[in-house]
PDB file of N, CA and C in Angstrom:
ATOM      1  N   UNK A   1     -25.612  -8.405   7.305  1.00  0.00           N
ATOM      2  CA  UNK A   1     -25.683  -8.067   8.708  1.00  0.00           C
ATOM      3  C   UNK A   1     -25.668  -6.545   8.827  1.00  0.00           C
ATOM      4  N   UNK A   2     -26.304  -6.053   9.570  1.00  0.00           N
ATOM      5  CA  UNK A   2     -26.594  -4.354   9.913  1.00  0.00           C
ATOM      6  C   UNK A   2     -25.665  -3.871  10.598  1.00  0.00           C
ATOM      7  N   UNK A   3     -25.333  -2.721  10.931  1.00  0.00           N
ATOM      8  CA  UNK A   3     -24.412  -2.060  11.526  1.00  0.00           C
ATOM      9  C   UNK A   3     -24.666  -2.434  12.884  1.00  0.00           C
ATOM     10  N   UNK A   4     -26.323  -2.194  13.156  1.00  0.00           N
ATOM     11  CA  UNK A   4     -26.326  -2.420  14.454  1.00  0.00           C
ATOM     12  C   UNK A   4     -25.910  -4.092  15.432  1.00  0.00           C
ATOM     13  N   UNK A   5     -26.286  -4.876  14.024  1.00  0.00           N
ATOM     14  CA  UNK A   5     -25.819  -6.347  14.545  1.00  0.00           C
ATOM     15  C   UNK A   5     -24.346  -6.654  14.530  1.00  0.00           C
ATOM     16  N   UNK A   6     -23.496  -5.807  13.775  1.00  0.00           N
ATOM     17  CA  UNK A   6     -22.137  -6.491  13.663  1.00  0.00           C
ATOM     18  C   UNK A   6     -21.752  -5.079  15.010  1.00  0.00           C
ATOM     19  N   UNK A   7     -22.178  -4.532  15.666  1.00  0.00           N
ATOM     20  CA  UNK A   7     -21.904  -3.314  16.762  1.00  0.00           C
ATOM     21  C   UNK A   7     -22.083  -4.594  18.176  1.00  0.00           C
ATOM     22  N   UNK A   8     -23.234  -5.559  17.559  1.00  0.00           N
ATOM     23  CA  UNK A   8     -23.711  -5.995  19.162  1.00  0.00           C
ATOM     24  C   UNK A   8     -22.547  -7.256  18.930  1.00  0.00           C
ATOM     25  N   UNK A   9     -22.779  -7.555  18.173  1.00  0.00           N
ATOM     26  CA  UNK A   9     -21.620  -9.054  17.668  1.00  0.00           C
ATOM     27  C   UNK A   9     -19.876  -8.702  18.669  1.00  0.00           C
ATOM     28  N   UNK A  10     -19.674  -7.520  18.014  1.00  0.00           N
ATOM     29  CA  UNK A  10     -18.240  -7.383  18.435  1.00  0.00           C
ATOM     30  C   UNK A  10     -18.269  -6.768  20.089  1.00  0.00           C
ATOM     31  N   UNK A  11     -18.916  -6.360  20.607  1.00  0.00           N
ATOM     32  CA  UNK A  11     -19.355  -5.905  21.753  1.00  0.00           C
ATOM     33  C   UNK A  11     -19.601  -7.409  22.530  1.00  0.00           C
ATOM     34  N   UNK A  12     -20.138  -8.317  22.793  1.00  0.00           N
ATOM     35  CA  UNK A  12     -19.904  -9.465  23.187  1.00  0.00           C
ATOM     36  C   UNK A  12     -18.807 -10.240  22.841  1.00  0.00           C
ATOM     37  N   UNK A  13     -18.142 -10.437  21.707  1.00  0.00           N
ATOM     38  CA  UNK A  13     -16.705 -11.322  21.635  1.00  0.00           C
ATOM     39  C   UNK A  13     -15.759 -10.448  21.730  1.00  0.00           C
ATOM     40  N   UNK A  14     -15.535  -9.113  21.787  1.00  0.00           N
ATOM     41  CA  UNK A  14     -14.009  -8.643  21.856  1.00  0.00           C
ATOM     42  C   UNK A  14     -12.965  -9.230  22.973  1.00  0.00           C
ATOM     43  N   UNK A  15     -13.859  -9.507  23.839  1.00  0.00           N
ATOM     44  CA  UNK A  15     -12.978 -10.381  25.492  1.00  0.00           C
ATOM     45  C   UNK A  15     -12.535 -11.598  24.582  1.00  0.00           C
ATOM     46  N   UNK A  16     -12.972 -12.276  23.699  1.00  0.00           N
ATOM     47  CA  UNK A  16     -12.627 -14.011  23.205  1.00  0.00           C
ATOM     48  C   UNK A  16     -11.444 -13.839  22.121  1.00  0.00           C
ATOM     49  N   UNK A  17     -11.008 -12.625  21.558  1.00  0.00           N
ATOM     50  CA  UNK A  17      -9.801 -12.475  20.707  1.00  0.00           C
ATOM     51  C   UNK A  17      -8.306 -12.656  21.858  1.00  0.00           C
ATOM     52  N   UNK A  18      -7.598 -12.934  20.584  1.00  0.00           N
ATOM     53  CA  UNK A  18      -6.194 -12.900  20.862  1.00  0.00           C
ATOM     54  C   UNK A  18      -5.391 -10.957  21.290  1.00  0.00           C
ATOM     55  N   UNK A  19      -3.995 -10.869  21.681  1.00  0.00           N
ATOM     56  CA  UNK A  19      -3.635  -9.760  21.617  1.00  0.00           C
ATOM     57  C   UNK A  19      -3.738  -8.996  20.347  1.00  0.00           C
ATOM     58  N   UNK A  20      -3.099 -10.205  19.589  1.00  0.00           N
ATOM     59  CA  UNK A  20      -2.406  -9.873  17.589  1.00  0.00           C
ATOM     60  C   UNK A  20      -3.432  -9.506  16.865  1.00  0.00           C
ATOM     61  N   UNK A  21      -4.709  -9.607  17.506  1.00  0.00           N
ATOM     62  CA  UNK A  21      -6.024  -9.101  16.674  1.00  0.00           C
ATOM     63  C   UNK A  21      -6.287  -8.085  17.163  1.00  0.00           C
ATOM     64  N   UNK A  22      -6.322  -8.011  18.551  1.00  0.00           N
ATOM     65  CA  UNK A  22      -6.867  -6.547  19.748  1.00  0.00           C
ATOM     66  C   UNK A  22      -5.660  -5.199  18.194  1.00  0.00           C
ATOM     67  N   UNK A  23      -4.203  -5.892  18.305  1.00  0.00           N
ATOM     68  CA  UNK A  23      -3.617  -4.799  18.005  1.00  0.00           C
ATOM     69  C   UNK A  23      -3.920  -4.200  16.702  1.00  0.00           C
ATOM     70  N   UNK A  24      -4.253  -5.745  15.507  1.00  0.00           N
ATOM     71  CA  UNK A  24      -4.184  -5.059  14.558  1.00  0.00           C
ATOM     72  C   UNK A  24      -5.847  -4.229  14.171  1.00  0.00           C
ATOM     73  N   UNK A  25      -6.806  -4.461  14.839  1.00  0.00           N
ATOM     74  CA  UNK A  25      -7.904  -3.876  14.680  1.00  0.00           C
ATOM     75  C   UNK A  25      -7.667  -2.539  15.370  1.00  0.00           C
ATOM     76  N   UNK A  26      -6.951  -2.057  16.607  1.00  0.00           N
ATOM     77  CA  UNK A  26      -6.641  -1.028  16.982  1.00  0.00           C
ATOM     78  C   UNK A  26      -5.843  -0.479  15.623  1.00  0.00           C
ATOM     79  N   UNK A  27      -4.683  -0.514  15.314  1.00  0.00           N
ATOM     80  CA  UNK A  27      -3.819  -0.027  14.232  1.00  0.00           C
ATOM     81  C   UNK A  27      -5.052   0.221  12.748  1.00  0.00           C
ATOM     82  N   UNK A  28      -6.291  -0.452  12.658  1.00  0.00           N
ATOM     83  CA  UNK A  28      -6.890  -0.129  11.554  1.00  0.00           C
ATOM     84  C   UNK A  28      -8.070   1.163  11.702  1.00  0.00           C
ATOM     85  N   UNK A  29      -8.086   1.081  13.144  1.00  0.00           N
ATOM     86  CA  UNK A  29      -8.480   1.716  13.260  1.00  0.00           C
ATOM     87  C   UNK A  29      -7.902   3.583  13.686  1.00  0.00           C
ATOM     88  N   UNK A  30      -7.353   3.227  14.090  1.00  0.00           N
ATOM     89  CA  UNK A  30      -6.196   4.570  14.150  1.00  0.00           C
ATOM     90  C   UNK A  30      -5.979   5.221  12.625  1.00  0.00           C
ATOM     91  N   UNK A  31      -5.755   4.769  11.684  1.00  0.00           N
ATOM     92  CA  UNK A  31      -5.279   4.693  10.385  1.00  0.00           C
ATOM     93  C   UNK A  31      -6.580   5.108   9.947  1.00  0.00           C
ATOM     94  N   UNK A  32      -8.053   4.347   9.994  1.00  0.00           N
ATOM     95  CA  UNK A  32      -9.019   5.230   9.457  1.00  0.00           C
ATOM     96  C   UNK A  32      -9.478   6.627  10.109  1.00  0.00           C
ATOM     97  N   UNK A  33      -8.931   6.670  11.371  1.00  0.00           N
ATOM     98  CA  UNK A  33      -9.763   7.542  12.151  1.00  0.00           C
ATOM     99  C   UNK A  33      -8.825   8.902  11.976  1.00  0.00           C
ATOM    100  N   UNK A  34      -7.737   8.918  11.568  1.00  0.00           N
ATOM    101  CA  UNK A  34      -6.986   9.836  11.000  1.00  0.00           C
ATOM    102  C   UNK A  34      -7.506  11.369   9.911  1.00  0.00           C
ATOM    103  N   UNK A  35      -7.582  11.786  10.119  1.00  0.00           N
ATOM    104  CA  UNK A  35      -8.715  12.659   8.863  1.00  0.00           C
ATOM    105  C   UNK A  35      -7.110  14.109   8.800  1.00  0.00           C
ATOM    106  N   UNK A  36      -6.334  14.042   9.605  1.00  0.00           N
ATOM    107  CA  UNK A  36      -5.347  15.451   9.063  1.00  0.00           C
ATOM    108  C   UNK A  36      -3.797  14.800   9.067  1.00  0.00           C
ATOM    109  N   UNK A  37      -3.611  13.599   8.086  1.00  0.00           N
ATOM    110  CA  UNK A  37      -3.140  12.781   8.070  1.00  0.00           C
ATOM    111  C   UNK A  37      -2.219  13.626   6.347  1.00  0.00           C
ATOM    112  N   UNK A  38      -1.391  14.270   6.451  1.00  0.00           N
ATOM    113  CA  UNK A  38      -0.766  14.807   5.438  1.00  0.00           C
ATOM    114  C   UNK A  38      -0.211  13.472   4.307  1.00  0.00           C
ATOM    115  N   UNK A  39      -0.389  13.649   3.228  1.00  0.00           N
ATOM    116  CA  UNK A  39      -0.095  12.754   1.869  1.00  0.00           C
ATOM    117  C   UNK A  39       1.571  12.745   1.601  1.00  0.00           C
ATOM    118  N   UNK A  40       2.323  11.668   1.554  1.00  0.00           N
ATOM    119  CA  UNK A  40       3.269  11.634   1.983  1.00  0.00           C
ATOM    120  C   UNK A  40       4.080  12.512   0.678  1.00  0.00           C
ATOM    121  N   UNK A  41       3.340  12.067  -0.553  1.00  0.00           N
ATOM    122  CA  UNK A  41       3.745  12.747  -1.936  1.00  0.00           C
ATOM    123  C   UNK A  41       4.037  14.345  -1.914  1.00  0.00           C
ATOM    124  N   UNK A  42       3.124  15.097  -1.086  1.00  0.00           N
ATOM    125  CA  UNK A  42       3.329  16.334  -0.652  1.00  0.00           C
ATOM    126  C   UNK A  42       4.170  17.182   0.140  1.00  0.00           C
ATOM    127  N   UNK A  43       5.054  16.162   0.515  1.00  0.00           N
ATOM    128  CA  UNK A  43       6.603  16.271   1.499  1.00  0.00           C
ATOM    129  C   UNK A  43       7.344  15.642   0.910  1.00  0.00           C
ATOM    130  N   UNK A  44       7.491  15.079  -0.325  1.00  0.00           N
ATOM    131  CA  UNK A  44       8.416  14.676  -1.419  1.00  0.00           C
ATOM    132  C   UNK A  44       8.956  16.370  -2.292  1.00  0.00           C
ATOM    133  N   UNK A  45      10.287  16.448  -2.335  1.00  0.00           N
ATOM    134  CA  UNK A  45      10.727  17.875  -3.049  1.00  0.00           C
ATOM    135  C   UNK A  45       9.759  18.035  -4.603  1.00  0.00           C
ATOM    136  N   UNK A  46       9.706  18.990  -5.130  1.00  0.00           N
ATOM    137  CA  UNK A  46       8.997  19.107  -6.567  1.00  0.00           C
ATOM    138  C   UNK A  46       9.787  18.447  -7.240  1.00  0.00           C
ATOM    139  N   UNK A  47      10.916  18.175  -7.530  1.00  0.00           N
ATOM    140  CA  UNK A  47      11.827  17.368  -8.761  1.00  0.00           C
ATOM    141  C   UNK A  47      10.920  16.148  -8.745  1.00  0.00           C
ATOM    142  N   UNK A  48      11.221  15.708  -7.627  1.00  0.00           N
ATOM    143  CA  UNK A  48      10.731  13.920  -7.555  1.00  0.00           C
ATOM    144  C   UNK A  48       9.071  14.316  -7.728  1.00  0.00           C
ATOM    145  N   UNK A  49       8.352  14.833  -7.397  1.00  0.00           N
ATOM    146  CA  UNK A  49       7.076  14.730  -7.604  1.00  0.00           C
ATOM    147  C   UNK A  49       6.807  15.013  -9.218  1.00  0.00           C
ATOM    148  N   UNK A  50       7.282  15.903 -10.151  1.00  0.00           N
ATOM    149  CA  UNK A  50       7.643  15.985 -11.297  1.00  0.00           C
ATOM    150  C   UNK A  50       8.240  14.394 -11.978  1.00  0.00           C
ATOM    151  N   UNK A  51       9.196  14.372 -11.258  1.00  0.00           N
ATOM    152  CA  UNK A  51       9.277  12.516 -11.856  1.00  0.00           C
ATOM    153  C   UNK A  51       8.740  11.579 -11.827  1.00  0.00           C
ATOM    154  N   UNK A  52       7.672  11.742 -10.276  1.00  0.00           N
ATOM    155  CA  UNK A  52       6.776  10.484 -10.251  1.00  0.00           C
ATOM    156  C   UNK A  52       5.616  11.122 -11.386  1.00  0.00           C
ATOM    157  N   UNK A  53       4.916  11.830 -11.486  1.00  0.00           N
ATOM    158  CA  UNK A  53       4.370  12.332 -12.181  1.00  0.00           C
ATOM    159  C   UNK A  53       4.399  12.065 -13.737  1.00  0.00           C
ATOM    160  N   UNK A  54       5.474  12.119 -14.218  1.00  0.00           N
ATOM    161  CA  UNK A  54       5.878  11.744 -15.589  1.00  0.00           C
ATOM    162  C   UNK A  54       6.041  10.784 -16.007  1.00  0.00           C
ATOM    163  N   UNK A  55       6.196   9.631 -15.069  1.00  0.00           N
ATOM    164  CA  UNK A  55       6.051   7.878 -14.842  1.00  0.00           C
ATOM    165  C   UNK A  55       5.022   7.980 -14.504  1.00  0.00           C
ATOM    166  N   UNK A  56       3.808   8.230 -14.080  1.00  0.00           N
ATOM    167  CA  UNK A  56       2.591   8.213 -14.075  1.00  0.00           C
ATOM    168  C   UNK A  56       2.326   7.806 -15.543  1.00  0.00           C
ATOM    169  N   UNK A  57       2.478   9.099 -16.108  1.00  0.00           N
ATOM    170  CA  UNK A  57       2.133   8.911 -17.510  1.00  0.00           C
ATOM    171  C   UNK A  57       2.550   8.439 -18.317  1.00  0.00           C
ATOM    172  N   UNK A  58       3.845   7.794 -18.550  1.00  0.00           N
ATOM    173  CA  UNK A  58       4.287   7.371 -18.926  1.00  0.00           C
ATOM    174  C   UNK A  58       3.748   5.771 -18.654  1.00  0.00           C
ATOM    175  N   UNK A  59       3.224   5.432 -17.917  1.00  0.00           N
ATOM    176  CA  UNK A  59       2.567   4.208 -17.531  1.00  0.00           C
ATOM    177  C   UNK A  59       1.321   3.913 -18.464  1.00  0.00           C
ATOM    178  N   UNK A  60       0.623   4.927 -18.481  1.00  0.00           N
ATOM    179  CA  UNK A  60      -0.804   5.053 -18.807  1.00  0.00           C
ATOM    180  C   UNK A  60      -0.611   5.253 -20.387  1.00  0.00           C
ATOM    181  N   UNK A  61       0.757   5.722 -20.651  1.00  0.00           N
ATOM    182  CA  UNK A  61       0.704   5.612 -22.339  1.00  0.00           C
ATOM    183  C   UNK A  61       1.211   3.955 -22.926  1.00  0.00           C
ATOM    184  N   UNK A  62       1.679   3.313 -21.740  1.00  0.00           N
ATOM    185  CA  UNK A  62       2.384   1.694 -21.852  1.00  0.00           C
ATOM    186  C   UNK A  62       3.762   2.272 -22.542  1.00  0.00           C
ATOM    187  N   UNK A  63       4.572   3.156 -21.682  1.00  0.00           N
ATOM    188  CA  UNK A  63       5.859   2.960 -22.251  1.00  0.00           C
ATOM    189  C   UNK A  63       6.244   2.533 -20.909  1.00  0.00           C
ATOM    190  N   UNK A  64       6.775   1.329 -20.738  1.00  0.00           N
ATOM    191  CA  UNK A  64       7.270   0.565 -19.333  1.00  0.00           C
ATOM    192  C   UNK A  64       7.473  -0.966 -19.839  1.00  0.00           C
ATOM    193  N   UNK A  65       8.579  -1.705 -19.280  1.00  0.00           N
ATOM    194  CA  UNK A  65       9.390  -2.586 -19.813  1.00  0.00           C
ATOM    195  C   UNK A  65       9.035  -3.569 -18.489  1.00  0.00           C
ATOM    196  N   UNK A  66       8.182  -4.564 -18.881  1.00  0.00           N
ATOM    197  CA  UNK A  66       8.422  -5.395 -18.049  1.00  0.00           C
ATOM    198  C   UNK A  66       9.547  -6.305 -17.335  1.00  0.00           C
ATOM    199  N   UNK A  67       8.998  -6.323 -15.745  1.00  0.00           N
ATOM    200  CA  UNK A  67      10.201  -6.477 -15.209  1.00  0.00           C
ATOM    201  C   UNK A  67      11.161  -7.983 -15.346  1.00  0.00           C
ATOM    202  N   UNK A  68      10.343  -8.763 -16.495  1.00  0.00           N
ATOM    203  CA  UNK A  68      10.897 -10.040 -16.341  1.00  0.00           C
ATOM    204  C   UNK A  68      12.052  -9.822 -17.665  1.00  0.00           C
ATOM    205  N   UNK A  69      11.273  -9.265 -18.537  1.00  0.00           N
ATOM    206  CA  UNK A  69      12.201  -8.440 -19.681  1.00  0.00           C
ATOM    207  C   UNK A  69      13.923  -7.750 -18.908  1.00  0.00           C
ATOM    208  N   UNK A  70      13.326  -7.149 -18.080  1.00  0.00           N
ATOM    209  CA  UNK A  70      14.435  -6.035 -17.848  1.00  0.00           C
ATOM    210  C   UNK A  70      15.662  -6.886 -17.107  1.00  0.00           C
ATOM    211  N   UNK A  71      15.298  -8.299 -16.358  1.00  0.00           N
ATOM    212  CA  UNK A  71      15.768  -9.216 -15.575  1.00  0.00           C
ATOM    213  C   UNK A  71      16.522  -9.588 -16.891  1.00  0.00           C
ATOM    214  N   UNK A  72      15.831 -10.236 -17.826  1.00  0.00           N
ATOM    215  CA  UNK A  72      16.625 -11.123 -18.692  1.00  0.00           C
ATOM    216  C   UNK A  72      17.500 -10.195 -19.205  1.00  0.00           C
ATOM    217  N   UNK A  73      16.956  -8.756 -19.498  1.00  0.00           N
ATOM    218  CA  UNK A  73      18.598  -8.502 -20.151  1.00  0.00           C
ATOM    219  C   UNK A  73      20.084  -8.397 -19.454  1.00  0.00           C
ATOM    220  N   UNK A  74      20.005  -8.335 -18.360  1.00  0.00           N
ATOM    221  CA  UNK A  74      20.766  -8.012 -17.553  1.00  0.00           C
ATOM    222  C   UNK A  74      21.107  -9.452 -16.538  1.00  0.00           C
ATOM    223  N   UNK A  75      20.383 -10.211 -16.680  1.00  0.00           N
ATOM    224  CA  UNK A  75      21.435 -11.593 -16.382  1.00  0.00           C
ATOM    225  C   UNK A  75      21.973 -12.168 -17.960  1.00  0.00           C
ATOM    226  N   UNK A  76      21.701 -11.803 -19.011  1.00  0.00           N
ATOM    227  CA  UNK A  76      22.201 -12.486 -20.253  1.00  0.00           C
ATOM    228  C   UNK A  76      23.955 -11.174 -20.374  1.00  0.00           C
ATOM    229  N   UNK A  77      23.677  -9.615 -19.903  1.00  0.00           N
ATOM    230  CA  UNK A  77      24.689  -8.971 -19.995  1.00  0.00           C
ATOM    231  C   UNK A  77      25.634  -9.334 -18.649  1.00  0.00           C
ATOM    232  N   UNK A  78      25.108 -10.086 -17.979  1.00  0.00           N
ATOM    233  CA  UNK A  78      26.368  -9.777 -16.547  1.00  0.00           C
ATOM    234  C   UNK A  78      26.589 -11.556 -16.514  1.00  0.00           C
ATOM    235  N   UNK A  79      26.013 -12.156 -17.042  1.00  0.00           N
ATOM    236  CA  UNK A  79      26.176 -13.780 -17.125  1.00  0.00           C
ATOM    237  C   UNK A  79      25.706 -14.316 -16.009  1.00  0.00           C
ATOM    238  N   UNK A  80      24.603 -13.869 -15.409  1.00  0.00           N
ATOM    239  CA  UNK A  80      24.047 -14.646 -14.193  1.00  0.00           C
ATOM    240  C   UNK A  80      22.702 -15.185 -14.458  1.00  0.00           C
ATOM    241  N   UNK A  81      22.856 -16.368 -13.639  1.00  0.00           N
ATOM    242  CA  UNK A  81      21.852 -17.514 -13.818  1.00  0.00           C
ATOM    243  C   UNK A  81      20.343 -16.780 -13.211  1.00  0.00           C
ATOM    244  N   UNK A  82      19.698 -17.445 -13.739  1.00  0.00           N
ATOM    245  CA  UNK A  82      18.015 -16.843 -12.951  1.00  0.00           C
ATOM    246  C   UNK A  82      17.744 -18.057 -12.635  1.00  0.00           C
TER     247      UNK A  82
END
């Protein structure tokens, strides 16, 4: 379907939606239409951006302990059931 057909499409049914759709297509659209929308990582202090950073890589080299791993050790050390 073309831009121009899904333009005429929604232009005739927008009256036949619910509120919960009106809102969340408004909210998606707000969110794309945003363009000076600051990166939240960039208002994080340098320590923590340095730490996320290093778990970045640390990801990408596969040093990271899966979390079902990390569960079992710690209900087998504290004696709780899963």
């Amino acid at each position: 379907m073309s831009t121009a057909e899904l333009r005429n499409k929604w232009q005739k049914s927008i009256h036949l939606v619910d509120d919960k759709f009106i809102r969340m297509i408004d909210t998606l659209y707000e969110t794309y239409t945003k363009e000076d929308e600051v990166d939240f990582f960039d208002e994080l202090p340098k320590q923590v951006q340095e730490l996320l950073m290093i778990s970045r890589e640390q990801v990408k080299q596969g040093k990271v302990t899966p979390h079902k791993d990390v569960m079992a050790k710690y209900r087998e050390k504290y004696n709780v059931a899963g």
